[in-house]
C-alpha atoms as a PDB file:
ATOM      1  CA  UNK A   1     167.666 -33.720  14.526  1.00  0.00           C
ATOM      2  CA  UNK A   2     167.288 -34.624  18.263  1.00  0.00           C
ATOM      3  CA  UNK A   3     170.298 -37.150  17.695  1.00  0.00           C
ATOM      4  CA  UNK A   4     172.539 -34.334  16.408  1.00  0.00           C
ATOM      5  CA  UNK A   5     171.859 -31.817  18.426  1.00  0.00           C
ATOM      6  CA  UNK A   6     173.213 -34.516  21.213  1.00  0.00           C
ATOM      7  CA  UNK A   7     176.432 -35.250  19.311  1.00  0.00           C
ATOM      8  CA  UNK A   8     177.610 -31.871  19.708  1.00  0.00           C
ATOM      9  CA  UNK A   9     176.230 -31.354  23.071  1.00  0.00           C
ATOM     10  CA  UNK A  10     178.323 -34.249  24.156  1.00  0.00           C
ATOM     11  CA  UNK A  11     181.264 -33.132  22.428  1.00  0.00           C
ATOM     12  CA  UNK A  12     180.691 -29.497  24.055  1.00  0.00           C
ATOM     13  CA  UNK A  13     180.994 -31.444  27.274  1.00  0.00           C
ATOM     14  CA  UNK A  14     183.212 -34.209  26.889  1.00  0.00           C
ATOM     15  CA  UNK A  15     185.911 -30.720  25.085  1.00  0.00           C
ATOM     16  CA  UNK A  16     184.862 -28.564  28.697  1.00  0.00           C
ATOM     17  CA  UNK A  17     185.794 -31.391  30.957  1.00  0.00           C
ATOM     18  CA  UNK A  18     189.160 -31.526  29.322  1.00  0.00           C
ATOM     19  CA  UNK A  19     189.684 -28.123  29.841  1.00  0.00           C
ATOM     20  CA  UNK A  20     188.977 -26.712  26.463  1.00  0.00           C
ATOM     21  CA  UNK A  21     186.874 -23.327  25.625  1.00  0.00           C
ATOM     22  CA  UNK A  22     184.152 -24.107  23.474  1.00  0.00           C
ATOM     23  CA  UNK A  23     182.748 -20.987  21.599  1.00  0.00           C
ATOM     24  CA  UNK A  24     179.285 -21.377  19.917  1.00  0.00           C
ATOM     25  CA  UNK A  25     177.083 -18.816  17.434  1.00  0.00           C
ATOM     26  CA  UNK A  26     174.887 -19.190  14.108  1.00  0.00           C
ATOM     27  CA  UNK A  27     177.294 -17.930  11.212  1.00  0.00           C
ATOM     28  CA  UNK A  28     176.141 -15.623   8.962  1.00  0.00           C
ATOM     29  CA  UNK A  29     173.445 -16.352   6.309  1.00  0.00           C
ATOM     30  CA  UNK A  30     171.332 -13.819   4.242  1.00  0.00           C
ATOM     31  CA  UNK A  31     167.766 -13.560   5.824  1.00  0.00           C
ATOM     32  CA  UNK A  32     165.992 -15.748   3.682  1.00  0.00           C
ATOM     33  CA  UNK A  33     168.221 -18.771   4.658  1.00  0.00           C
ATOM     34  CA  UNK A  34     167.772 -18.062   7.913  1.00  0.00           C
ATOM     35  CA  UNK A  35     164.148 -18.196   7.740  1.00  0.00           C
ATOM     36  CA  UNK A  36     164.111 -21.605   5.831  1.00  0.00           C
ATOM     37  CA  UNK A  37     166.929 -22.488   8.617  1.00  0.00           C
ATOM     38  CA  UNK A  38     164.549 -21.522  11.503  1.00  0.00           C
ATOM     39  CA  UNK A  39     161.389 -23.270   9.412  1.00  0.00           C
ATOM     40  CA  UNK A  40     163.210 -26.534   8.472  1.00  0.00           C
ATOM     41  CA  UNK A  41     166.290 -27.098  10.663  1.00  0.00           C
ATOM     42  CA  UNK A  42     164.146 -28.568  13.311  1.00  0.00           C
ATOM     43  CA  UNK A  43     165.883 -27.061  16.034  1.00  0.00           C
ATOM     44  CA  UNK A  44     164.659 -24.847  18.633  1.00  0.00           C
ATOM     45  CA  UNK A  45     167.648 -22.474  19.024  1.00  0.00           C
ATOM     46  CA  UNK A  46     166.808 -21.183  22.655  1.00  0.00           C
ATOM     47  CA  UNK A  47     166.644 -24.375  24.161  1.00  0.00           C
ATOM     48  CA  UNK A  48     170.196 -25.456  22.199  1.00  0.00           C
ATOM     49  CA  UNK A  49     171.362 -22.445  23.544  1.00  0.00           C
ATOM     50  CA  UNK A  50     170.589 -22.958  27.284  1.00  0.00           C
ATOM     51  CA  UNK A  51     172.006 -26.518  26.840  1.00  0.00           C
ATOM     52  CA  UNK A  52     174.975 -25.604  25.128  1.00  0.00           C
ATOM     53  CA  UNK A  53     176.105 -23.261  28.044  1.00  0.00           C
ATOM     54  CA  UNK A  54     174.741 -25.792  30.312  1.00  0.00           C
ATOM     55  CA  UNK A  55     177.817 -28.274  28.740  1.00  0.00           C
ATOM     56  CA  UNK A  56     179.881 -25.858  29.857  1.00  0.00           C
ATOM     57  CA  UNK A  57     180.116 -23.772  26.303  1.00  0.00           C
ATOM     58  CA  UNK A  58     180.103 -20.100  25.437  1.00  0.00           C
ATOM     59  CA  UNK A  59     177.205 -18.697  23.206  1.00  0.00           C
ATOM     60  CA  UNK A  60     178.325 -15.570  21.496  1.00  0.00           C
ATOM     61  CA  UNK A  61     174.852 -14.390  22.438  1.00  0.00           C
ATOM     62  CA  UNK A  62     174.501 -10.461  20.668  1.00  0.00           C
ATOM     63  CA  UNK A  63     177.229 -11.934  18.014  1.00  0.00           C
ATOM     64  CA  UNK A  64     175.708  -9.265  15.003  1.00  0.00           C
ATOM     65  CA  UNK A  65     175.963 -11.029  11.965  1.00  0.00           C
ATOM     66  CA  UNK A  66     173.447  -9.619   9.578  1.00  0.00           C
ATOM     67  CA  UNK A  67     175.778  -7.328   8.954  1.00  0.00           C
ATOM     68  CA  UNK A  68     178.185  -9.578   6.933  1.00  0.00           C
ATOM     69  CA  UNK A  69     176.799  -9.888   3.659  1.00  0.00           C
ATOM     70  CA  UNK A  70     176.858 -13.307   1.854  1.00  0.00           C
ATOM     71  CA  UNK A  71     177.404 -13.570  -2.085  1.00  0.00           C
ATOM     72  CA  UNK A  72     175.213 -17.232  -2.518  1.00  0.00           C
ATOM     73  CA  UNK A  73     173.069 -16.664   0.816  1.00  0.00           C
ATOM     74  CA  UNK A  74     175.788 -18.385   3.057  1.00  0.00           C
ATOM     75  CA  UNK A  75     179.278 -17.809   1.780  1.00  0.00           C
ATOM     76  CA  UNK A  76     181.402 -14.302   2.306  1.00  0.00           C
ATOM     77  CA  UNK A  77     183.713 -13.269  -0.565  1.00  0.00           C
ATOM     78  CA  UNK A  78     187.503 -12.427   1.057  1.00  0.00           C
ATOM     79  CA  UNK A  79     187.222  -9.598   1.949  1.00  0.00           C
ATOM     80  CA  UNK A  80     183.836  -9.626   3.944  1.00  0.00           C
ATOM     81  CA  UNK A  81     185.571 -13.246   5.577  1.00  0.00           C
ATOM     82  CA  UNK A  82     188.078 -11.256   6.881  1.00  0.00           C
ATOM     83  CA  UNK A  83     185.967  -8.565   8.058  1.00  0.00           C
ATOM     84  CA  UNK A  84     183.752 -11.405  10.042  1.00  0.00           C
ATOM     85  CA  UNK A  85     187.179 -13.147  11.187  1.00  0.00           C
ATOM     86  CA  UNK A  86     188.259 -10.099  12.630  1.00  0.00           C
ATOM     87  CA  UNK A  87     184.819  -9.205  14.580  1.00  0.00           C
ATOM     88  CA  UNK A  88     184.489 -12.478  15.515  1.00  0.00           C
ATOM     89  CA  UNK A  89     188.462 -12.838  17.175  1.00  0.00           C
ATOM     90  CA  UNK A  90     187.531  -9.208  18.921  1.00  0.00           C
ATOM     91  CA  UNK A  91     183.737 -10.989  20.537  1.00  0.00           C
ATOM     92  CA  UNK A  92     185.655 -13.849  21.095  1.00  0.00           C
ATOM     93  CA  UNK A  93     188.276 -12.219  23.146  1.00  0.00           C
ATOM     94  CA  UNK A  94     186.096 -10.114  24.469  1.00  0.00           C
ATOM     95  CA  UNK A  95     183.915 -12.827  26.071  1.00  0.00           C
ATOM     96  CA  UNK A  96     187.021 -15.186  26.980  1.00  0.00           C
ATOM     97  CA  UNK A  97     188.785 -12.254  28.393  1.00  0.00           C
ATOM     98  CA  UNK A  98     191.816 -11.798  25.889  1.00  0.00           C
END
């Protein structure tokens, strides 16, 4: 996992130093995969967190998405896609200052 997690902190970097915004969050999953995600993933989110934004990335920290319900516990059907694309655009501009 450790070896991952480096690959995209290096890519988070390596994008930053050539001057390109790099936006991170956890996409939406129903509860129970997020548990197993949590359990299994072998990540400890904080600390990717702290060294994403460290790289020089943005963590959509407060980025709600419980609210966007999944149809197999990590896919949205169209309509609920384009309600996440939309809230995600508005955070994103938000936090980027759009």
């Amino acid at each position: 996992e450790e070896v991952a997690v480096g690959v995209v902190l290096d890519f988070v970097a390596a994008a930053v130093a050539d001057g390109i915004q790099v936006v991170g969050l956890r996409l939406p999953v129903s509860p129970q995969l997020l548990e197993v995600e949590n359990r299994h993933a072998g990540v400890d989110w904080a600390q990717f967190v702290r060294r994403f934004r460290a790289n020089g990335g943005v963590w959509l920290e407060g980025f709600e998405t419980r609210s966007f319900k999944t149809y197999d516990g990590s896919h949205l059907r169209g309509g609920e896609a384009r309600r996440f694309s939309r809230a995600l655009a508005a955070k994103i501009g938000e936090r980027l200052g759009f």
